[in-house]
C-alpha atoms as a PDB file:
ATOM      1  CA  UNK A   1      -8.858   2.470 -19.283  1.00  0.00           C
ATOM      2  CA  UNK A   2     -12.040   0.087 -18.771  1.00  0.00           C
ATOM      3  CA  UNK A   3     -14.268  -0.081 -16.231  1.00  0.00           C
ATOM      4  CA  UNK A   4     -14.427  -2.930 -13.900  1.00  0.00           C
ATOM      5  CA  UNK A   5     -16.605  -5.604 -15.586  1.00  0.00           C
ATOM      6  CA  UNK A   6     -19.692  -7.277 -13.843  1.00  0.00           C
ATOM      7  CA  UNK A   7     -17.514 -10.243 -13.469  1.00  0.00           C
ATOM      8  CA  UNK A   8     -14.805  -8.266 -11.013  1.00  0.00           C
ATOM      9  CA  UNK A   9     -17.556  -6.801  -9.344  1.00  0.00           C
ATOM     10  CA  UNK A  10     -19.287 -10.187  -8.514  1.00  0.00           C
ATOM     11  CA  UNK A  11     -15.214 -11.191  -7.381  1.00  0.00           C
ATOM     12  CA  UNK A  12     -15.192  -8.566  -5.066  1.00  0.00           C
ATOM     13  CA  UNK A  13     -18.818  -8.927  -3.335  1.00  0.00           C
ATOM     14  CA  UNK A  14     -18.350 -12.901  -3.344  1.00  0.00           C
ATOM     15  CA  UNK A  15     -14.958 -12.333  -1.339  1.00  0.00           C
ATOM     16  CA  UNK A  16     -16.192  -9.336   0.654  1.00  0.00           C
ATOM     17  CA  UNK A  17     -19.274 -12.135   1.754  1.00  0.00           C
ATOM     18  CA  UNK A  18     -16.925 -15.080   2.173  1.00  0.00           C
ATOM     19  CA  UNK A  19     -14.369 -13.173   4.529  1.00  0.00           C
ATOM     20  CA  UNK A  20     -11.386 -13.737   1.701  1.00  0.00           C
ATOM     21  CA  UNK A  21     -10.821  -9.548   1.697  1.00  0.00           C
ATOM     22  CA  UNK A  22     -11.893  -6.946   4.711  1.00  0.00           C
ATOM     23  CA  UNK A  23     -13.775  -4.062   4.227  1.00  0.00           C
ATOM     24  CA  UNK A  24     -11.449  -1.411   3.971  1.00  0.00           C
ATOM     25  CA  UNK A  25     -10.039  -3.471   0.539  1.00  0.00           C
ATOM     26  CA  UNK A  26     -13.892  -3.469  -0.535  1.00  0.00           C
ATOM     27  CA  UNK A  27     -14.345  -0.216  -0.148  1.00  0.00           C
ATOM     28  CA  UNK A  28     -10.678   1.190  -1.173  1.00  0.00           C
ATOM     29  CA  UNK A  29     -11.142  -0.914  -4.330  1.00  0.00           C
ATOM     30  CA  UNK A  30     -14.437   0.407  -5.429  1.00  0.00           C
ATOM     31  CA  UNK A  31     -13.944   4.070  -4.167  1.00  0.00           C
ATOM     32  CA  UNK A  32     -10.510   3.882  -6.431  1.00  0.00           C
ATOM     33  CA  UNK A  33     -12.768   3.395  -9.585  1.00  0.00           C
ATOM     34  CA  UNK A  34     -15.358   5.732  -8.779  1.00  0.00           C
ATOM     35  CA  UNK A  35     -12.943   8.270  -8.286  1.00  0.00           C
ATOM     36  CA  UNK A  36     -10.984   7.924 -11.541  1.00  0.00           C
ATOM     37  CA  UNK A  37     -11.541  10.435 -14.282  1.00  0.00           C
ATOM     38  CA  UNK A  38     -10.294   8.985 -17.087  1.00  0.00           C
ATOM     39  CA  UNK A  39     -13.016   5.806 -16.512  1.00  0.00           C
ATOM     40  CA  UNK A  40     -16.207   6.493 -17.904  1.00  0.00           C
ATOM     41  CA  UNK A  41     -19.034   3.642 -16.129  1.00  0.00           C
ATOM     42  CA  UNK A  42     -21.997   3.744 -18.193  1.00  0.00           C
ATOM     43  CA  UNK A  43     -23.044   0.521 -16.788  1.00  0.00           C
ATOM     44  CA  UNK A  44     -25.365   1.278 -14.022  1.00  0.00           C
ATOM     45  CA  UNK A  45     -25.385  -2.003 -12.411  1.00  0.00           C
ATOM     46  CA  UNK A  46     -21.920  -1.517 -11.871  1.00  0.00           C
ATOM     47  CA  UNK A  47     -21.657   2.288 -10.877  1.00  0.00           C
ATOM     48  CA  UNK A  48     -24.677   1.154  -7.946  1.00  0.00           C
ATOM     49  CA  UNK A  49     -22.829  -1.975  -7.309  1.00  0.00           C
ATOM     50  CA  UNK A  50     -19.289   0.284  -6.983  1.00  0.00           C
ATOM     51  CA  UNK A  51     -21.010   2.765  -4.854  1.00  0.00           C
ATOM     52  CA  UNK A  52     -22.713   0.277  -2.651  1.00  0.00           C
ATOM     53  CA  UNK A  53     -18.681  -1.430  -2.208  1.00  0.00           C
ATOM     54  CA  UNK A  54     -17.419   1.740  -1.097  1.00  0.00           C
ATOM     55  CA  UNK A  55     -19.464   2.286   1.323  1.00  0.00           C
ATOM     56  CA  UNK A  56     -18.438  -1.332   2.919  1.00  0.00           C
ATOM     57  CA  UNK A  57     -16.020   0.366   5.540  1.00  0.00           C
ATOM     58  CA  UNK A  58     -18.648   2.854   6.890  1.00  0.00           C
ATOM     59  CA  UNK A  59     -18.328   3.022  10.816  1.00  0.00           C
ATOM     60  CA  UNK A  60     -20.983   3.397  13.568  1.00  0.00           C
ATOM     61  CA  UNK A  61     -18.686   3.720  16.192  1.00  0.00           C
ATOM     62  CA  UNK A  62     -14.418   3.570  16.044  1.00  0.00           C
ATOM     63  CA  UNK A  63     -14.204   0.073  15.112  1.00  0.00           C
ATOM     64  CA  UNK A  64     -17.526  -0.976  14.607  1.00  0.00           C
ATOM     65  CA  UNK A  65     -18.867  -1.392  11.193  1.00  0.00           C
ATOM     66  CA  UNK A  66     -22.348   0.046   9.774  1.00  0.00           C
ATOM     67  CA  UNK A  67     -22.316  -3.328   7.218  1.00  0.00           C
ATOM     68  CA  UNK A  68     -21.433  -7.019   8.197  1.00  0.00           C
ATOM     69  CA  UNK A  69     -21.010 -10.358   6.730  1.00  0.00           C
ATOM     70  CA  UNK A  70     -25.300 -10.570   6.222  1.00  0.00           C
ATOM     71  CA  UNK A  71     -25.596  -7.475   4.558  1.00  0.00           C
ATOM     72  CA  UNK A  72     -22.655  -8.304   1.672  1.00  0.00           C
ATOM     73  CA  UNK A  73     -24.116 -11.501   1.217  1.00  0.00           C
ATOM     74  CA  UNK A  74     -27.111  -9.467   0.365  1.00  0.00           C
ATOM     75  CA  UNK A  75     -25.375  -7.453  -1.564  1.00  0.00           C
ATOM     76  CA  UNK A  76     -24.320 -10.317  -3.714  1.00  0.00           C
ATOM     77  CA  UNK A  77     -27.614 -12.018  -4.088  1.00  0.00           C
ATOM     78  CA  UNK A  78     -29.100  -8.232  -5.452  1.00  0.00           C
ATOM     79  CA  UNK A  79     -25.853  -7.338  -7.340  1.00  0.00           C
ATOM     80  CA  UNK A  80     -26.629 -11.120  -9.147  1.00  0.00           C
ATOM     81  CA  UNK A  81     -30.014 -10.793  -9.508  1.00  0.00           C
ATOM     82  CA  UNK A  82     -29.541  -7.553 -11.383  1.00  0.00           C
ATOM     83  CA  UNK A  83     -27.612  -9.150 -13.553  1.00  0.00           C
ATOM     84  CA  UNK A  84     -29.493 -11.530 -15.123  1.00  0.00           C
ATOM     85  CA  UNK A  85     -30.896 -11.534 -18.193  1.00  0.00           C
ATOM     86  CA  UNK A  86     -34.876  -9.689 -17.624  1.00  0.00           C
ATOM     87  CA  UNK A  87     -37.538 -10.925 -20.164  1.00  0.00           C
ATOM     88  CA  UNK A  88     -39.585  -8.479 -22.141  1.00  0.00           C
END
């Protein structure tokens, strides 16, 4: 099976950002990939991006999340610039 591509990953932090999924999807999703043995993610923009998704459900407090709406859109806006192209 393949890897998530950048693409899906960009999906997933866009609607994590914009409200469209919760957290607990976020972080089931990306968890579900890391977790999976017969995936291998040599792309390390997406293994950080994947790891930084599953922890989107992390808790302070019962209820009360570590991560809110600011810190996906960050998220995003990293996760895209390290995808562009870099110049030599």
């Amino acid at each position: 099976m393949k890897p998530p591509t950048r693409e899906q990953i960009g999906e997933v932090l866009f609607s994590l950002a914009q409200g469209t999924i919760g957290v607990e999807e976020a972080a089931s999703w990306a968890y579900g990939w890391m977790s999976r043995e017969d995936v291998d993610i040599d792309d390390e923009v997406v293994w950080a991006a994947l790891d930084t998704l599953a922890g989107a459900d992390l808790q302070t407090a019962p209820g009360v999340y570590l991560h809110g709406r600011e810190d996906f859109e960050s998220w995003l806006v990293n996760f895209r610039r390290q995808c562009e192209p870099h110049e030599s």
